[in-house]
C-alpha atoms as a PDB file:
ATOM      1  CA  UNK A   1     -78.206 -56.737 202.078  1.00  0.00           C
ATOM      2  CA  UNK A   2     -75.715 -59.362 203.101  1.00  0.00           C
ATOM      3  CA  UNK A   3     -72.867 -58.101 205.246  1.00  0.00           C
ATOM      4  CA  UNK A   4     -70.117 -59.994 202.696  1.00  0.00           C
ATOM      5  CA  UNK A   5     -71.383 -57.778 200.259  1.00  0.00           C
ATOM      6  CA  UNK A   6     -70.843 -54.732 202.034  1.00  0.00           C
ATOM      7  CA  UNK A   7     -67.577 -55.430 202.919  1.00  0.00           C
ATOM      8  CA  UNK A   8     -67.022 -56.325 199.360  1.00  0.00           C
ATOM      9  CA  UNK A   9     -67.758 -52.867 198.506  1.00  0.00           C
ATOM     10  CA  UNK A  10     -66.033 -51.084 201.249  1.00  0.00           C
ATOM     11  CA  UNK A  11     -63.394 -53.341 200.173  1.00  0.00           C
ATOM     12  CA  UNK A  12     -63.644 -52.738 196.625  1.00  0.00           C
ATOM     13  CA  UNK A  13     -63.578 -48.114 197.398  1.00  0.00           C
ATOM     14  CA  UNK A  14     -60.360 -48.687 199.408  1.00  0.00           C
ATOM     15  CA  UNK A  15     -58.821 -50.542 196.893  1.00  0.00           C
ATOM     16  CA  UNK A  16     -60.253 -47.397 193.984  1.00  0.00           C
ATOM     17  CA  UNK A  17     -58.810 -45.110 196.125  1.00  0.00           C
ATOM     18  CA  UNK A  18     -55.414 -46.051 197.061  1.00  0.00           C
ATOM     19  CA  UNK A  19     -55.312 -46.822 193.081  1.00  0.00           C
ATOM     20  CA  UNK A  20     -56.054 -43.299 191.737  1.00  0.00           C
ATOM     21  CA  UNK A  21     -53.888 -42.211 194.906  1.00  0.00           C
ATOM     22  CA  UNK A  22     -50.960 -43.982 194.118  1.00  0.00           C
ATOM     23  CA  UNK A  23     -51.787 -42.853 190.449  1.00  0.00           C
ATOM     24  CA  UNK A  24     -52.234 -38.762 190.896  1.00  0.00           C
ATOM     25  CA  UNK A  25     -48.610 -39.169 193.482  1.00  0.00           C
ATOM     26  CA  UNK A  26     -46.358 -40.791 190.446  1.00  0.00           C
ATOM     27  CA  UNK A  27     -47.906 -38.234 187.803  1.00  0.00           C
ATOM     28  CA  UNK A  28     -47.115 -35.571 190.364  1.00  0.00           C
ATOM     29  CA  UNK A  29     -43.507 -36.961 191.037  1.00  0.00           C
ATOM     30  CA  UNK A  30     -42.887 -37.766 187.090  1.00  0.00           C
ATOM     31  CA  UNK A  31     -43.833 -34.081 186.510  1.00  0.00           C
ATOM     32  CA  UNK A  32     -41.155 -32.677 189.089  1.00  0.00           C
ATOM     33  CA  UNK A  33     -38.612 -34.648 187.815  1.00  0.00           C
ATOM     34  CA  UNK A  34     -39.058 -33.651 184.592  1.00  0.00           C
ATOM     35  CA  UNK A  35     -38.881 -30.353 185.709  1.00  0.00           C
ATOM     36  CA  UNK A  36     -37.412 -28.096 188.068  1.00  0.00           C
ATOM     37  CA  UNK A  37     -36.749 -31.851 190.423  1.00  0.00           C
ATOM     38  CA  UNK A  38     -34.482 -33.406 187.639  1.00  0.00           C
ATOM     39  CA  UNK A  39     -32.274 -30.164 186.917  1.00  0.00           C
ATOM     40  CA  UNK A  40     -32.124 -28.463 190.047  1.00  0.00           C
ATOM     41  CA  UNK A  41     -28.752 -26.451 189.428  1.00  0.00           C
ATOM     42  CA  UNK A  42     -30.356 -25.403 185.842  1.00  0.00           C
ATOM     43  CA  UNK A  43     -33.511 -24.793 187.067  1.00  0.00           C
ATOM     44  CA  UNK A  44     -32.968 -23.012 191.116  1.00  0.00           C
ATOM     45  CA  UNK A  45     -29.574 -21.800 191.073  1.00  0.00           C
ATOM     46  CA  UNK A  46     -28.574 -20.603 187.528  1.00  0.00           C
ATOM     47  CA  UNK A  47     -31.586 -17.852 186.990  1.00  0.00           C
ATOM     48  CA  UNK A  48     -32.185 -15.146 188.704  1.00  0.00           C
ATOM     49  CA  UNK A  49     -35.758 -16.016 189.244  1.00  0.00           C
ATOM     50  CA  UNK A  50     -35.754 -18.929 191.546  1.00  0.00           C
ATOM     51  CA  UNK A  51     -33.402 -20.217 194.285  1.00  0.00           C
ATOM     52  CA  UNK A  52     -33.534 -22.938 196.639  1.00  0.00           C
ATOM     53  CA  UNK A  53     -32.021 -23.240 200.311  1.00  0.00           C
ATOM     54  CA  UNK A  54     -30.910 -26.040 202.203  1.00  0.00           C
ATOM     55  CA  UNK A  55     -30.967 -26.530 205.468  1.00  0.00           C
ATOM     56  CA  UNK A  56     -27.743 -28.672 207.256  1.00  0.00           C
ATOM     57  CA  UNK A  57     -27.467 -29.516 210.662  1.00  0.00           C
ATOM     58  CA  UNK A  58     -25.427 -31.745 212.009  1.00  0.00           C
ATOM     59  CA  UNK A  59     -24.360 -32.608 208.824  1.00  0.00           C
ATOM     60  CA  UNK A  60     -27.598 -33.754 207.727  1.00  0.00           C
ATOM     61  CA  UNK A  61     -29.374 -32.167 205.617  1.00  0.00           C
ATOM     62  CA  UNK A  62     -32.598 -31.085 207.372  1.00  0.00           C
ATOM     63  CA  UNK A  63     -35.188 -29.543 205.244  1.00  0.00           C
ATOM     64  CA  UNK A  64     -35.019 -27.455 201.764  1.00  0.00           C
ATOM     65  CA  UNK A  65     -37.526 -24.547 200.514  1.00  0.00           C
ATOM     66  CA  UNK A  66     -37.321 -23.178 197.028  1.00  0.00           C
ATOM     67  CA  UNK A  67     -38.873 -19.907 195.567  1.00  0.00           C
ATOM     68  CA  UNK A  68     -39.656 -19.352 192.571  1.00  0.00           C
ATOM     69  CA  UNK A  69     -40.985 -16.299 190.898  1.00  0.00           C
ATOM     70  CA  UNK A  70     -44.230 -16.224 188.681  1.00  0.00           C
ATOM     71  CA  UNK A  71     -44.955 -14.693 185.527  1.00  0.00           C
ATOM     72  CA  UNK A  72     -47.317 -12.103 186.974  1.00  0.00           C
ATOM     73  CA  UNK A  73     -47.153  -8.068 187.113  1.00  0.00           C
ATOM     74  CA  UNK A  74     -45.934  -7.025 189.839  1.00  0.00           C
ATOM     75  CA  UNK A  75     -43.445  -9.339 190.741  1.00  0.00           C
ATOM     76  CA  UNK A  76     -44.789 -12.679 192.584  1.00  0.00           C
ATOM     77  CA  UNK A  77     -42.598 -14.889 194.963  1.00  0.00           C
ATOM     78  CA  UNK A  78     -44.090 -18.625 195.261  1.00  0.00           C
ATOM     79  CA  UNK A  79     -42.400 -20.340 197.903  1.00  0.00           C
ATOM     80  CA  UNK A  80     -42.095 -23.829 197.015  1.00  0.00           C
ATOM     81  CA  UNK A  81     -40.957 -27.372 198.318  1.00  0.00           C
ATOM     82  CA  UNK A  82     -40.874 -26.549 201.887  1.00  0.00           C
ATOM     83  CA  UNK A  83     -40.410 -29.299 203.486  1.00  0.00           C
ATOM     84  CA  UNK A  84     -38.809 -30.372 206.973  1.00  0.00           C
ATOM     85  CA  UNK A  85     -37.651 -33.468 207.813  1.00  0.00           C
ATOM     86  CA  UNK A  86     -39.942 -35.613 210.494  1.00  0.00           C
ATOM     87  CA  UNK A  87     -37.426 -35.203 213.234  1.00  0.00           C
ATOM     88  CA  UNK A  88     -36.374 -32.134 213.066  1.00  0.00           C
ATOM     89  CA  UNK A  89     -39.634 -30.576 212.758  1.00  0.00           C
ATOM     90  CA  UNK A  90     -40.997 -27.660 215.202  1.00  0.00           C
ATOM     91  CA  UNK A  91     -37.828 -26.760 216.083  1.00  0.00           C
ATOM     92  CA  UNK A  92     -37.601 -23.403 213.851  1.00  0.00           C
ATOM     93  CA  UNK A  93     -36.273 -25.048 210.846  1.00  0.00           C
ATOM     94  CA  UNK A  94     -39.326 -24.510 209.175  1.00  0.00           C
ATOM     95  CA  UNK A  95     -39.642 -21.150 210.057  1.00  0.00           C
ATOM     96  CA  UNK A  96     -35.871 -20.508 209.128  1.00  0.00           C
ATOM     97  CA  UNK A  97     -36.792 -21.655 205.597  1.00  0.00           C
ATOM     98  CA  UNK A  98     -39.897 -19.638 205.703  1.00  0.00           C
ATOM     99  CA  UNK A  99     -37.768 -16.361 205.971  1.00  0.00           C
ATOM    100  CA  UNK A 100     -35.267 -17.041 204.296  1.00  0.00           C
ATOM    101  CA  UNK A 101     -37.772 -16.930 200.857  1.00  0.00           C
ATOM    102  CA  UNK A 102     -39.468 -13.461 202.315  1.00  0.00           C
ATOM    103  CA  UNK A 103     -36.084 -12.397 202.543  1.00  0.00           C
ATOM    104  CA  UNK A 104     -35.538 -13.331 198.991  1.00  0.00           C
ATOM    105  CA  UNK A 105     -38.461 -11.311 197.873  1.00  0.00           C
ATOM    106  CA  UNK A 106     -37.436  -8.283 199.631  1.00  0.00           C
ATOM    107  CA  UNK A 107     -34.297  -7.925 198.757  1.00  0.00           C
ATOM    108  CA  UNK A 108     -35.382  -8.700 194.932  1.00  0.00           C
ATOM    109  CA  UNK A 109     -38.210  -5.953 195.535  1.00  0.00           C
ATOM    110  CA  UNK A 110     -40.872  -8.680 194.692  1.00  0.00           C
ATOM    111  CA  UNK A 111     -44.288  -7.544 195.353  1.00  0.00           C
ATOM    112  CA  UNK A 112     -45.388 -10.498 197.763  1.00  0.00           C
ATOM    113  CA  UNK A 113     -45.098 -14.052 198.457  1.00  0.00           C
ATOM    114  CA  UNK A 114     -47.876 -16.491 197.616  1.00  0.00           C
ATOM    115  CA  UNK A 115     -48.314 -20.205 198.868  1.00  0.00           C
ATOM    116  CA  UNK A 116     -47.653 -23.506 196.563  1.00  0.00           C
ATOM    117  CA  UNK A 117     -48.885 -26.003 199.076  1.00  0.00           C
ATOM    118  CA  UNK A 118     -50.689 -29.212 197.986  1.00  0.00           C
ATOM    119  CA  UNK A 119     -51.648 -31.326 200.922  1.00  0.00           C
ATOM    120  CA  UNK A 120     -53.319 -29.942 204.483  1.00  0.00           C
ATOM    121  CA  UNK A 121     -51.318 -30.440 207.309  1.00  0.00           C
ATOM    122  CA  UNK A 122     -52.039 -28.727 210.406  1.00  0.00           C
ATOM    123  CA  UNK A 123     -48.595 -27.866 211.525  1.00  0.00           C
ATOM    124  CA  UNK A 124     -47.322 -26.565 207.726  1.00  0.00           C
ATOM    125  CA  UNK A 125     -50.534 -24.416 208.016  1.00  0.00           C
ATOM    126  CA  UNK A 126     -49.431 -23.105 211.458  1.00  0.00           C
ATOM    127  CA  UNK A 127     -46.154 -22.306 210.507  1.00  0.00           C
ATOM    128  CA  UNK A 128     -47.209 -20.606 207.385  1.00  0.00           C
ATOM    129  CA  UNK A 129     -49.283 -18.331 209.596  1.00  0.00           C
ATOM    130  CA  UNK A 130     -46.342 -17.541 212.314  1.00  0.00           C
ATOM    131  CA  UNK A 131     -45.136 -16.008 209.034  1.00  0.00           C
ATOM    132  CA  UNK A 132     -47.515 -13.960 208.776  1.00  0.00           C
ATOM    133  CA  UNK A 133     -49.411 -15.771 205.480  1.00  0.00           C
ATOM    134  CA  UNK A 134     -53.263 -15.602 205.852  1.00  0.00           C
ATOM    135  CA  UNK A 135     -53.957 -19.354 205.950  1.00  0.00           C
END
């Protein structure tokens, strides 16, 4: 086989895949934004079920986790939207966040605290097991 035609179709499954990539991310983002991402105050902070913290330091805001509980019996937390900014990142923050939504739980006598996590990342998975989630 000639090499041009290899690269054509090496060429041809990088382009396919950044494609449906780029594709599956907007769905994904046009879904939150029609949801909980476009009413935030409606959805996190006016029922009972759900909240989301914010973290600010240095007057920048820093990272933000939400949790949100699931029609389930028994009483399911889903912590939600974690996320840290780059340079702020293994320096507790995280973990901070982390608590804070096990706190939630507790104190709304939720049974337990399940994972909404959609891409693997090493460190997210580490700090999800310093807090004590089987990963």
């Amino acid at each position: 086989m000639c090499w041009w035609m290899m690269g054509l179709f090496l060429a041809t499954v990088l382009y396919g895949r950044y494609f449906y990539s780029r594709h599956v991310i907007h769905r994904y983002l046009e879904h939150a934004m029609s949801n909980e991402m476009g009413d935030i105050e409606g959805f996190y902070m006016k029922s009972p079920d759900s909240c989301l913290w914010v973290a600010v330091l240095e007057d920048k805001v820093v990272g933000i986790v939400a949790a949100v509980v699931q029609q389930k019996p028994g009483g399911v937390v889903e912590l939600q939207r974690m996320s840290v900014g780059r340079s702020w990142q293994r320096r507790g923050v995280g973990m901070v966040l982390g608590r804070k939504v096990v706190e939630f739980a507790v104190t709304h006598r939720y049974s337990s605290v399940v994972l909404g996590t959609t891409a693997y990342k090493p460190a997210a998975h580490l700090l999800y097991q310093r807090l004590g989630f089987p990963v």
